[in-house]
N, C-alpha and C. Protein backbone atom coordinates (compact mmCIF):
# COMPACT_ATOMS: atom_id res chain seq x y z
N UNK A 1 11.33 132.43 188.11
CA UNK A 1 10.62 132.20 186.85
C UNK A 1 9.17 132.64 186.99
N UNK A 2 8.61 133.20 185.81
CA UNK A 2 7.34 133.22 185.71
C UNK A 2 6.18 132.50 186.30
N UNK A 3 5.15 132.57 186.72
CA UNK A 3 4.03 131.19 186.91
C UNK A 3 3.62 130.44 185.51
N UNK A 4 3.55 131.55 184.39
CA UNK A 4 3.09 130.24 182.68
C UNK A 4 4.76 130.13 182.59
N UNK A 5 5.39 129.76 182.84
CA UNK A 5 6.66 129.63 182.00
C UNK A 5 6.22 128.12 181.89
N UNK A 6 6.70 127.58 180.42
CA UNK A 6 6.40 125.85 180.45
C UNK A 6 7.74 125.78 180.24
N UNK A 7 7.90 124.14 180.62
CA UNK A 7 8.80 123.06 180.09
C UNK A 7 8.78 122.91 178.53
N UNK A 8 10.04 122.88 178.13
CA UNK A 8 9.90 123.10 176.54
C UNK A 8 9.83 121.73 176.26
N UNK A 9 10.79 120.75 176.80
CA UNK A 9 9.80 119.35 176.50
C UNK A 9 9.25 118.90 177.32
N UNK A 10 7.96 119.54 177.99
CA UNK A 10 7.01 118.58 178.39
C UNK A 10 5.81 118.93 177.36
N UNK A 11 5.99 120.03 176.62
CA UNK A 11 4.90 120.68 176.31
C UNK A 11 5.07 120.37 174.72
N UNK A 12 4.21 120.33 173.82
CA UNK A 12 4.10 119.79 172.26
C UNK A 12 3.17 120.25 171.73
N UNK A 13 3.21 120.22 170.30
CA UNK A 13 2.80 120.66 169.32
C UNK A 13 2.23 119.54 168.44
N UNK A 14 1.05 119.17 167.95
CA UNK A 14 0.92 118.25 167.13
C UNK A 14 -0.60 118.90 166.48
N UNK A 15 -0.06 117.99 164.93
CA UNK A 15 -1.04 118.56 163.95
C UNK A 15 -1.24 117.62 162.86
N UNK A 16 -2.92 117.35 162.76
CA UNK A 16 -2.91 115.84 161.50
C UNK A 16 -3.83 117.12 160.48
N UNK A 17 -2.75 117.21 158.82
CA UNK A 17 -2.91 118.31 157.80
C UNK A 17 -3.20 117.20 156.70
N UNK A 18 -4.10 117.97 155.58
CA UNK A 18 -4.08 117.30 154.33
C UNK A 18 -3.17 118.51 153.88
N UNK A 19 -2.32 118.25 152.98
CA UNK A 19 -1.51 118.56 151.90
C UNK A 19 -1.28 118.45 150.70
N UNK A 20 -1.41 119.19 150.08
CA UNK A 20 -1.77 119.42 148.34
C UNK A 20 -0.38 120.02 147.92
N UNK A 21 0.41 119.34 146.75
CA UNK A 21 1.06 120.51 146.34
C UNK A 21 0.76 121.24 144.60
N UNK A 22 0.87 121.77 144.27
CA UNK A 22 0.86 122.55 143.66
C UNK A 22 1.86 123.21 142.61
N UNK A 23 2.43 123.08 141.30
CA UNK A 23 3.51 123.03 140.72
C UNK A 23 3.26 124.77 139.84
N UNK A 24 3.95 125.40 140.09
CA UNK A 24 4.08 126.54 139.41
C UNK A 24 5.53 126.84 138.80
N UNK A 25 6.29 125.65 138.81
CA UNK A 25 7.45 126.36 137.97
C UNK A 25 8.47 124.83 138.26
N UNK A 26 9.86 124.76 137.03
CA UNK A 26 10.41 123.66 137.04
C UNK A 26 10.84 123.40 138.94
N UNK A 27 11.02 123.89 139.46
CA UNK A 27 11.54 123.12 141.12
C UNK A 27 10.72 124.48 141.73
N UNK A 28 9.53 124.87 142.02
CA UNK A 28 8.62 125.63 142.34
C UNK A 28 7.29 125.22 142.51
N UNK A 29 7.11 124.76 143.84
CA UNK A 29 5.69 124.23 144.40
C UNK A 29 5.03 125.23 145.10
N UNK A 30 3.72 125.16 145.37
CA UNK A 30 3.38 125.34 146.30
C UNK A 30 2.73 124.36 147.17
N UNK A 31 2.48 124.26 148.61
CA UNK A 31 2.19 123.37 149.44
C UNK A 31 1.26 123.81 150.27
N UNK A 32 0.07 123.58 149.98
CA UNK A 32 -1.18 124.19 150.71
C UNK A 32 -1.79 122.99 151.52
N UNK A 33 -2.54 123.19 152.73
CA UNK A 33 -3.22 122.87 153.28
C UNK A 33 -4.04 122.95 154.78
N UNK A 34 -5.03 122.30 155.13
CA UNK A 34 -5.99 122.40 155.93
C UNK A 34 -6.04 121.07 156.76
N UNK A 35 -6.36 121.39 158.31
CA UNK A 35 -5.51 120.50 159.45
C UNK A 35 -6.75 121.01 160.32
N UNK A 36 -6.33 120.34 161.75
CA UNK A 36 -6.11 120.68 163.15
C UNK A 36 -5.28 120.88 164.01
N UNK A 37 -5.05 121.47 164.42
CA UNK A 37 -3.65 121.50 165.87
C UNK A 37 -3.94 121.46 166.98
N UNK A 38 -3.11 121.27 167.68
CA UNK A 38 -3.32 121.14 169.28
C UNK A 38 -1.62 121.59 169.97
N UNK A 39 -1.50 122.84 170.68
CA UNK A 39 -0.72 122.86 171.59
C UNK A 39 -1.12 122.23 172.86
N UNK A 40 -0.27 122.23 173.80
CA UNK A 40 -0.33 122.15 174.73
C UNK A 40 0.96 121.90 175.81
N UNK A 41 0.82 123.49 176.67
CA UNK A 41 1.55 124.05 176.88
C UNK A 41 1.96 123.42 178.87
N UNK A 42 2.62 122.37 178.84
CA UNK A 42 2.40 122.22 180.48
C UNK A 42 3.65 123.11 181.30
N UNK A 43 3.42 123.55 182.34
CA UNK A 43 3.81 124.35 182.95
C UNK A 43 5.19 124.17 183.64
N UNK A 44 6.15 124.47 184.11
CA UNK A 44 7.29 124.22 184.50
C UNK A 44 6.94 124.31 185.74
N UNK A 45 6.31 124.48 186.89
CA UNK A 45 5.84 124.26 188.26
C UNK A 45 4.65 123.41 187.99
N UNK A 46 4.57 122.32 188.54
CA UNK A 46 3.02 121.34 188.76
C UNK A 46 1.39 121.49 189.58
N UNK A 47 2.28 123.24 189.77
CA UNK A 47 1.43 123.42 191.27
C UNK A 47 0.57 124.61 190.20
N UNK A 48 0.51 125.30 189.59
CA UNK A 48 0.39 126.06 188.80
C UNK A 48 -1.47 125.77 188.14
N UNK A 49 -2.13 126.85 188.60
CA UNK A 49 -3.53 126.84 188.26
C UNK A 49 -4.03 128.38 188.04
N UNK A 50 -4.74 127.90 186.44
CA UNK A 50 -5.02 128.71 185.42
C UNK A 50 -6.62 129.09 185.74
N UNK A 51 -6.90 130.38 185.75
CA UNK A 51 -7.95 130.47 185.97
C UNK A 51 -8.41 132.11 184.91
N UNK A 52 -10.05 132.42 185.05
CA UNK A 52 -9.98 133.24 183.75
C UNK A 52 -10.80 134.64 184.75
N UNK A 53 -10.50 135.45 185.15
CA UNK A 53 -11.27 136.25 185.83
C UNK A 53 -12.24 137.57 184.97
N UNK A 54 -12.96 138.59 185.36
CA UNK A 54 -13.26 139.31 184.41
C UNK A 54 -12.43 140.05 183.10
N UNK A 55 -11.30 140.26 183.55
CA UNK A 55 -10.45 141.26 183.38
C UNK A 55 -9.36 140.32 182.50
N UNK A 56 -8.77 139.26 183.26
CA UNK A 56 -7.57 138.78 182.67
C UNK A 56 -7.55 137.39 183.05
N UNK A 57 -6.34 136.68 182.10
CA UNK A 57 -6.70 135.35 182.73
C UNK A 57 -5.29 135.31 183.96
N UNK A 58 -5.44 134.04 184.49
CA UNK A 58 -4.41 134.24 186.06
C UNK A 58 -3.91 133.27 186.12
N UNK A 59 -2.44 133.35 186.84
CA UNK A 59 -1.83 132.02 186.90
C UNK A 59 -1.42 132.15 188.44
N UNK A 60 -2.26 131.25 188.98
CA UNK A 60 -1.57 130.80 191.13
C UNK A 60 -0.92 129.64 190.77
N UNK A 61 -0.54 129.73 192.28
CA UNK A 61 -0.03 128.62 193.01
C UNK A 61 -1.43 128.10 193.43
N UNK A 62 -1.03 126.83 193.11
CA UNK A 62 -2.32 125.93 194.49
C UNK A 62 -1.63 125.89 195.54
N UNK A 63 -2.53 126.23 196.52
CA UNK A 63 -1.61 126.27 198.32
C UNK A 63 -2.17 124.70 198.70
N UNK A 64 -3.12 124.02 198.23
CA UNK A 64 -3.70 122.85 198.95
C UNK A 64 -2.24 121.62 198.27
N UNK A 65 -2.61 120.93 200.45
CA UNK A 65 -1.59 120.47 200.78
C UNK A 65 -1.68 119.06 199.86
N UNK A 66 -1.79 119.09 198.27
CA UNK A 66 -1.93 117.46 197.68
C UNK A 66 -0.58 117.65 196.61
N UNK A 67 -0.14 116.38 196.17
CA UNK A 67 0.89 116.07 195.52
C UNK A 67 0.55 116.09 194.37
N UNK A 68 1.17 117.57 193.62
CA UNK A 68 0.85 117.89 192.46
C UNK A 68 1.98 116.86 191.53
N UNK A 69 1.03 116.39 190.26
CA UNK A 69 1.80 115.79 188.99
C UNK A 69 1.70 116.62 187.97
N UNK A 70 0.75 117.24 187.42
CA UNK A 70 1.18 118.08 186.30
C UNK A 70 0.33 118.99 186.19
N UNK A 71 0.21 120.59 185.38
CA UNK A 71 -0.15 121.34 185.56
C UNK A 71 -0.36 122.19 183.57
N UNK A 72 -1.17 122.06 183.07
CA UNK A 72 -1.25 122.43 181.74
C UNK A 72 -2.66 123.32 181.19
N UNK A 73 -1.94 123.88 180.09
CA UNK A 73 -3.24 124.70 179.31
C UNK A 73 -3.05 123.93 177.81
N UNK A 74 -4.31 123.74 176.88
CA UNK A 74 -4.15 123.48 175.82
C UNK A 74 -5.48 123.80 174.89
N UNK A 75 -5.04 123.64 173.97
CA UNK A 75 -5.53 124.83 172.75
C UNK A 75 -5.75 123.97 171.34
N UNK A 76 -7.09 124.28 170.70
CA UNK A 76 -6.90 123.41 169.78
C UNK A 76 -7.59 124.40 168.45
N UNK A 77 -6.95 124.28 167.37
CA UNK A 77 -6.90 125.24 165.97
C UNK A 77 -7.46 124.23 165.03
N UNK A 78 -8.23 125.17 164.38
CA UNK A 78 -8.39 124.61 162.51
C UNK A 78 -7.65 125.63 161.82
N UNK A 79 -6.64 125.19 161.01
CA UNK A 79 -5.59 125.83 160.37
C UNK A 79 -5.29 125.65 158.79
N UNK A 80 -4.67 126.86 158.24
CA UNK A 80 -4.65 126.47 156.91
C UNK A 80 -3.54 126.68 156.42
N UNK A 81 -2.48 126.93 155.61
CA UNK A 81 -1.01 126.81 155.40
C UNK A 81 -0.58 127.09 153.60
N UNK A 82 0.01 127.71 153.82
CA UNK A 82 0.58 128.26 152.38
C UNK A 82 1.70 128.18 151.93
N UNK A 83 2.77 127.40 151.47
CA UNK A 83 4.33 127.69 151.35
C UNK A 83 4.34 127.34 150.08
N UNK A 84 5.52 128.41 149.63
CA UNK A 84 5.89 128.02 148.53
C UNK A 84 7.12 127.11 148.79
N UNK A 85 7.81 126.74 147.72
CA UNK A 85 8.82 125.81 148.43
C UNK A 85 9.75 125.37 146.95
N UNK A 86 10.39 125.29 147.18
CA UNK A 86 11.71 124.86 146.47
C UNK A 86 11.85 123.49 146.71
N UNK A 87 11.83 122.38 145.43
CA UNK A 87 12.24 121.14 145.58
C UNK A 87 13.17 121.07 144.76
N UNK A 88 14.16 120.88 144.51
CA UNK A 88 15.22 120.10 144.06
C UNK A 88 15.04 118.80 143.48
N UNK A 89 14.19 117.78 143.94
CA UNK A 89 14.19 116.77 143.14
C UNK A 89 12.90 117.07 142.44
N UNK A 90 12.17 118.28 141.96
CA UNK A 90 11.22 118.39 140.88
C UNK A 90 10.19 117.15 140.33
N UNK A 91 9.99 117.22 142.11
CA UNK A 91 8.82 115.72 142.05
C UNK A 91 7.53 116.46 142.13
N UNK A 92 6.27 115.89 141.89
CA UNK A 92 4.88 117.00 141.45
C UNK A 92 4.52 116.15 143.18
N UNK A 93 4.70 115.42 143.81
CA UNK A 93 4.46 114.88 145.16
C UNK A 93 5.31 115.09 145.99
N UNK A 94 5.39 115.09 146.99
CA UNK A 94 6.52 114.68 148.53
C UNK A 94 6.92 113.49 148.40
N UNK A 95 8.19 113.13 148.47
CA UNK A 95 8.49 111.18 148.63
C UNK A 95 7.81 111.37 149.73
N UNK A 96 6.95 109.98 149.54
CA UNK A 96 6.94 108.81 150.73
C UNK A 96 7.85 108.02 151.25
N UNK A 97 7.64 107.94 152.54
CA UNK A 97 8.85 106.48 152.59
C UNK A 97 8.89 105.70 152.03
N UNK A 98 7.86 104.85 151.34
CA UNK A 98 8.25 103.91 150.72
C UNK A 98 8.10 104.04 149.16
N UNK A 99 8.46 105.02 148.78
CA UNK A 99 8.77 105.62 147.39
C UNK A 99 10.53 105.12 147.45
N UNK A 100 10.78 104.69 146.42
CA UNK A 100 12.25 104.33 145.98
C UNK A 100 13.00 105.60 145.19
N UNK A 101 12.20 106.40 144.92
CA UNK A 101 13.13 107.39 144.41
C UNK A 101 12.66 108.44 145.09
N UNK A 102 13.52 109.70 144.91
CA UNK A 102 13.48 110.96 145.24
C UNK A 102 14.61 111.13 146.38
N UNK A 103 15.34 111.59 146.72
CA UNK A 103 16.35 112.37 147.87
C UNK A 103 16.30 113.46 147.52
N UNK A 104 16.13 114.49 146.53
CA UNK A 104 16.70 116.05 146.83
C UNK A 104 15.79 116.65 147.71
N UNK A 105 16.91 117.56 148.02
CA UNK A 105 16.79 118.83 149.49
C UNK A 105 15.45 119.81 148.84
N UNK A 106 14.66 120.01 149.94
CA UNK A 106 13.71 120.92 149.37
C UNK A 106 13.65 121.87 150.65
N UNK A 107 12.95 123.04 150.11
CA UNK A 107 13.04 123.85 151.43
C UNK A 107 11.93 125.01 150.71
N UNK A 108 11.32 125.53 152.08
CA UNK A 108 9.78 127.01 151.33
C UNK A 108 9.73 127.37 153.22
N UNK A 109 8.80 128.85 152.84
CA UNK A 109 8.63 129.48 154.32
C UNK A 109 7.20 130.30 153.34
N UNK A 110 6.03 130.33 154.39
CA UNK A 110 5.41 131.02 154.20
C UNK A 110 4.64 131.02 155.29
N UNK A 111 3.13 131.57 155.05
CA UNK A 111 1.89 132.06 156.46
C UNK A 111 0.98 130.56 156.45
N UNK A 112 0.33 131.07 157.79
CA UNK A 112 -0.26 129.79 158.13
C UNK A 112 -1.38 130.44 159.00
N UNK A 113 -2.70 130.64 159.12
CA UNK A 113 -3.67 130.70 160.13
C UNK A 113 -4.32 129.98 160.62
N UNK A 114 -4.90 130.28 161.93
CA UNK A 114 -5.75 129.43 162.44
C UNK A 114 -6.85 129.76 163.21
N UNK A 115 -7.54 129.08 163.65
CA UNK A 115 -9.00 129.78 164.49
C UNK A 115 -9.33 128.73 165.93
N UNK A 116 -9.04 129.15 166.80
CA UNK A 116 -9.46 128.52 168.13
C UNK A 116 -10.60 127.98 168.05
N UNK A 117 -10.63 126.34 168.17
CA UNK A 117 -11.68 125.96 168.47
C UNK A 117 -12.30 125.10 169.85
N UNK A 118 -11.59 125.58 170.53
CA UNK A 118 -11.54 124.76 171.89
C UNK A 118 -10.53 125.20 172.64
N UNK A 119 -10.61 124.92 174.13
CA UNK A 119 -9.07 124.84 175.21
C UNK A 119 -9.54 124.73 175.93
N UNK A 120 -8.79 124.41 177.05
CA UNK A 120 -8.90 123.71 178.69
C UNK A 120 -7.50 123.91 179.25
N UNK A 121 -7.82 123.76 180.23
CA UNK A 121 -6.52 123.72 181.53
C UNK A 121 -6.91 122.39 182.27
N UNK A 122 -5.82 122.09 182.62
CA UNK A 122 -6.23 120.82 183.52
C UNK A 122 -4.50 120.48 184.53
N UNK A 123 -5.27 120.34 185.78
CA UNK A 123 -4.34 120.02 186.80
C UNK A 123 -4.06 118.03 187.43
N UNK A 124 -3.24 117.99 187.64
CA UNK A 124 -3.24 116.57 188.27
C UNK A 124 -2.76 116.62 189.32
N UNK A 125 -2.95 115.43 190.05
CA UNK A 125 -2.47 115.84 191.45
C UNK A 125 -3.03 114.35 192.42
N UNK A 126 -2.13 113.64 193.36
CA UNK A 126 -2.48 113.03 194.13
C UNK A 126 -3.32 113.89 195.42
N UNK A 127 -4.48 113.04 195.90
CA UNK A 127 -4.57 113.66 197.17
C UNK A 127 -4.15 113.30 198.38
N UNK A 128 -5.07 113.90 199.79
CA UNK A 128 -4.56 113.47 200.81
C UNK A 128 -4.15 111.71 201.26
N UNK A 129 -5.88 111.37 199.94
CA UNK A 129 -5.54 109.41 200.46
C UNK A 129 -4.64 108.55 199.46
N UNK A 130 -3.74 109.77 198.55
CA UNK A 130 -2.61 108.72 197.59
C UNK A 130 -3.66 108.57 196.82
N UNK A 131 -4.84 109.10 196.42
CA UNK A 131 -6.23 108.72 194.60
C UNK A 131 -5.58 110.31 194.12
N UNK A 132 -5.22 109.78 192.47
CA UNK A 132 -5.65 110.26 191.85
C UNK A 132 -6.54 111.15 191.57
N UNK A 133 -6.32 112.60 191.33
CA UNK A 133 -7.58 113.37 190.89
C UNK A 133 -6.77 114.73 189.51
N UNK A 134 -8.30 114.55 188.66
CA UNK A 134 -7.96 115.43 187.49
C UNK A 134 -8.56 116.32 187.75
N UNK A 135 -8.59 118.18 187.66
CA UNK A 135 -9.42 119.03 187.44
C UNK A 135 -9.22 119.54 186.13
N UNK A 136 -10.14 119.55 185.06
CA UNK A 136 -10.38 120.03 184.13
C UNK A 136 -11.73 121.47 184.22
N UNK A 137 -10.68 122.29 183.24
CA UNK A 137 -12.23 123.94 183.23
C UNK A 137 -11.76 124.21 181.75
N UNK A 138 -12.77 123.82 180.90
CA UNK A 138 -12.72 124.50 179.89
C UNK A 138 -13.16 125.64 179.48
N UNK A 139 -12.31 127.03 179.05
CA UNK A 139 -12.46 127.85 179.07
C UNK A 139 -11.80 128.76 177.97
N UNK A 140 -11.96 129.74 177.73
CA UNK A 140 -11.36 130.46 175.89
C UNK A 140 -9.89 131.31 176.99
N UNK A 141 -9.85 131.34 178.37
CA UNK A 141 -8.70 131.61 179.38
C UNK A 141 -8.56 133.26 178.49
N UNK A 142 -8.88 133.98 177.21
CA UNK A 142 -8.47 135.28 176.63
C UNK A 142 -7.46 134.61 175.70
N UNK A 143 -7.39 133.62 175.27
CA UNK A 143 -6.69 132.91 174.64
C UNK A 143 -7.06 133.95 172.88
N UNK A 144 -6.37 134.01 172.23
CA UNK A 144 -6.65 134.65 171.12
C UNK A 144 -7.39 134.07 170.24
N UNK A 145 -8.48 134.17 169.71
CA UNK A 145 -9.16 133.23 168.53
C UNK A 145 -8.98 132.91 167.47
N UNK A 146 -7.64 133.84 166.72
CA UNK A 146 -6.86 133.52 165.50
C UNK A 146 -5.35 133.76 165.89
N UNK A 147 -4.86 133.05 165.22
CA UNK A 147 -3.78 132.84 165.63
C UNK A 147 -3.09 132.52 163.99
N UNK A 148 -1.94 133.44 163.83
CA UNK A 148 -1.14 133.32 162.55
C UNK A 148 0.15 133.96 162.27
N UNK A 149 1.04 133.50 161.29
CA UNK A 149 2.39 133.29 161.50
C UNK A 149 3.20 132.64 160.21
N UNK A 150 4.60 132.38 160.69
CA UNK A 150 5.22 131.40 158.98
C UNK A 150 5.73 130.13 159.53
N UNK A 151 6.01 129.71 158.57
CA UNK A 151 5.96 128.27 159.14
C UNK A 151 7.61 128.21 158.12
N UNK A 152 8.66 127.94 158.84
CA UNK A 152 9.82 127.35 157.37
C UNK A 152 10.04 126.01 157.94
N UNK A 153 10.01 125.28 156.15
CA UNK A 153 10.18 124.11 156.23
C UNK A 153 11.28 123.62 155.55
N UNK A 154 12.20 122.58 155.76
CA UNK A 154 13.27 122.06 155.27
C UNK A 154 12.87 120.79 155.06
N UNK A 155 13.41 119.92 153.92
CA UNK A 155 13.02 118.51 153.88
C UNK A 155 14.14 117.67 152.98
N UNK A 156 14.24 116.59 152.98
CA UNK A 156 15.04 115.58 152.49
C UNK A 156 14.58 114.44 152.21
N UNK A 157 14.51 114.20 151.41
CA UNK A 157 13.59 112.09 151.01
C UNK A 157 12.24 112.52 151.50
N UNK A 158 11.63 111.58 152.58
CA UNK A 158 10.37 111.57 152.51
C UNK A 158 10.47 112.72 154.20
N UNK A 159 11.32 113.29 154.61
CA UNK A 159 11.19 113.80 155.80
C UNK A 159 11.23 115.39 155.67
N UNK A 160 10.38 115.91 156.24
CA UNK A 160 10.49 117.21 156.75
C UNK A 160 10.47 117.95 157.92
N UNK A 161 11.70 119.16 158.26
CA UNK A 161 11.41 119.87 159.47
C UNK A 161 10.90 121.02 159.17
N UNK A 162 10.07 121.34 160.91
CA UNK A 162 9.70 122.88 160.12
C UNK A 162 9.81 123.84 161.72
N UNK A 163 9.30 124.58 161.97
CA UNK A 163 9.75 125.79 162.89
C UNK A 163 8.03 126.50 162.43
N UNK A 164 7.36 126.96 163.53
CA UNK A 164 6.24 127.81 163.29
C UNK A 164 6.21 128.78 164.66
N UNK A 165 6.13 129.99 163.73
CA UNK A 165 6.26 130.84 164.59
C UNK A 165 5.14 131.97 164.53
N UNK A 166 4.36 131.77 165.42
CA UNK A 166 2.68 132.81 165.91
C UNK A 166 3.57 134.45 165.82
N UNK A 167 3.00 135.35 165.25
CA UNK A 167 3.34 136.53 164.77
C UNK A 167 2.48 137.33 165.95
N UNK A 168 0.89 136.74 166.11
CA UNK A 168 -0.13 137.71 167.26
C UNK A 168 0.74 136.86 168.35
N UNK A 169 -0.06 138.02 169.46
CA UNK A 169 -0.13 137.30 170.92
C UNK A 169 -0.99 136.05 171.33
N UNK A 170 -0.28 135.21 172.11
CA UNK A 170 -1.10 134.18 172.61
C UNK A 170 -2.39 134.33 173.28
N UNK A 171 -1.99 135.82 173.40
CA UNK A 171 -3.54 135.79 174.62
C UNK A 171 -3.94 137.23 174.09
N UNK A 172 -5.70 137.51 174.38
CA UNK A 172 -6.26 139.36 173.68
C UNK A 172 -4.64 139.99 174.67
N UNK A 173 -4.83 141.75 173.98
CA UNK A 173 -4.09 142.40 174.11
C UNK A 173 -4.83 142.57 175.86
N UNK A 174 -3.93 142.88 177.00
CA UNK A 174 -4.25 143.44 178.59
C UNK A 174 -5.10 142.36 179.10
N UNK A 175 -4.90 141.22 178.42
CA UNK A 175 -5.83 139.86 179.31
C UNK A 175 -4.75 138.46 179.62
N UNK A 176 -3.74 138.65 179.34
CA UNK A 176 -3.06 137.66 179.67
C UNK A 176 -1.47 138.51 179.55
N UNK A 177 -0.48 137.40 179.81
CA UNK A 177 1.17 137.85 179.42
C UNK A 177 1.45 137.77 177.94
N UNK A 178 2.53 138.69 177.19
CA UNK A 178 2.93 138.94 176.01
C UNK A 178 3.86 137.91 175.85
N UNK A 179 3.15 136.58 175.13
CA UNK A 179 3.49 135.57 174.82
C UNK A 179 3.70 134.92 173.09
N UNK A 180 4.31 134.81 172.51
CA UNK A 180 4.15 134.42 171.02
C UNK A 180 4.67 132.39 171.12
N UNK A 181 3.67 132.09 170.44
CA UNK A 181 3.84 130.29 170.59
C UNK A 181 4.86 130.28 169.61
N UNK A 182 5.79 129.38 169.99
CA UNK A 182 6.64 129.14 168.37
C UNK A 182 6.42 127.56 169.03
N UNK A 183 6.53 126.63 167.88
CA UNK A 183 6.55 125.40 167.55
C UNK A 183 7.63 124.49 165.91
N UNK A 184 7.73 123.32 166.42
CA UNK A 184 8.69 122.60 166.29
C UNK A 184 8.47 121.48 165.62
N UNK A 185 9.04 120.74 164.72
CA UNK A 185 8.64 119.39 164.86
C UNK A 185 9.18 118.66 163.51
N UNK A 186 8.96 117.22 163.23
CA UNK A 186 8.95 116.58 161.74
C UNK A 186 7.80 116.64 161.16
N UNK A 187 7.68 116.13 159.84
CA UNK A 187 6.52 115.81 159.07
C UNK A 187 7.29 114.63 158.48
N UNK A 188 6.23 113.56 158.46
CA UNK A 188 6.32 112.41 157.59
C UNK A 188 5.12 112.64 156.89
């Protein structure tokens, strides 16, 4: 395997969005809004250290003899989101959970951008005396500074899934590996 290859679940996606929708037609919304995100991508080896050199960013092995626990890069976006979307129950809102009405199936796919505003790598690791130690380096690693893509969403009552999938590379073009983030998740 690669040195960035991550664990698909150790690694997550999370994002707190305001959401607006928008009614352009009898079961025809649109669903706009503006957030933050945060990947963060931990590594499938624990030993695994990210570093950013002139040229490119790098992924070693740590050779030092301490008991690695985890090994991650993470990334944090201001993002904005566009879908149109199909509701079926021709509500001008999303149910809430604790809305008593609404069940129909809704479903939209559209673009979504974002702009790097932060990232770090950070290693864990016992040492030689069994303490705890964190190394954190915050660094832009060639990490791309916009980042954009579609997002499809499916939903039912007050729940939605969605699938987002980064269209650029994760990292500038000849500074890192040809990586595209896709991400996962619910919305309540």
């Amino acid at each position: 395997a690669d040195l960035h290859t991550v664990r698909p679940w150790g690694s997550w996606y999370v994002a707190a969005t305001s959401v607006q929708r928008t009614r352009v037609g009898r079961n025809v919304f649109f669903e706009w809004g503006f957030g933050v995100s945060w990947y963060n991508f931990k590594f499938e080896n624990d030993d695994i250290f990210v570093s950013r050199t002139d040229n490119a960013v790098m992924f070693s092995t740590d050779t030092r003899d301490v008991d690695h626990i985890r090994s991650k890069l993470s990334a944090t976006y201001l993002n904005a989101s566009f879908v149109p979307l199909l509701d079926f129950g021709d509500h001008n809102r999303k149910t809430r959970i604790w809305d008593s009405y609404g069940s129909a199936f809704r479903m939209g796919i559209g673009p979504y951008v974002g702009y790097r505003i932060g990232s770090k790598s950070k290693m864990v690791y016992n040492d030689a005396d069994g303490d705890r130690q964190r190394e954190k380096n915050r660094d832009n690693f060639y990490l791309n500074n916009l980042r954009y893509g579609a997002r499809l969403q499916v939903g039912f009552h007050a729940t939605d899934f969605f699938v987002n999938y980064d269209f650029n590379d994760l990292f500038a073009e000849n500074k890192g590996p040809k990586l595209n983030a896709v991400s996962f998740g619910v919305i309540f």
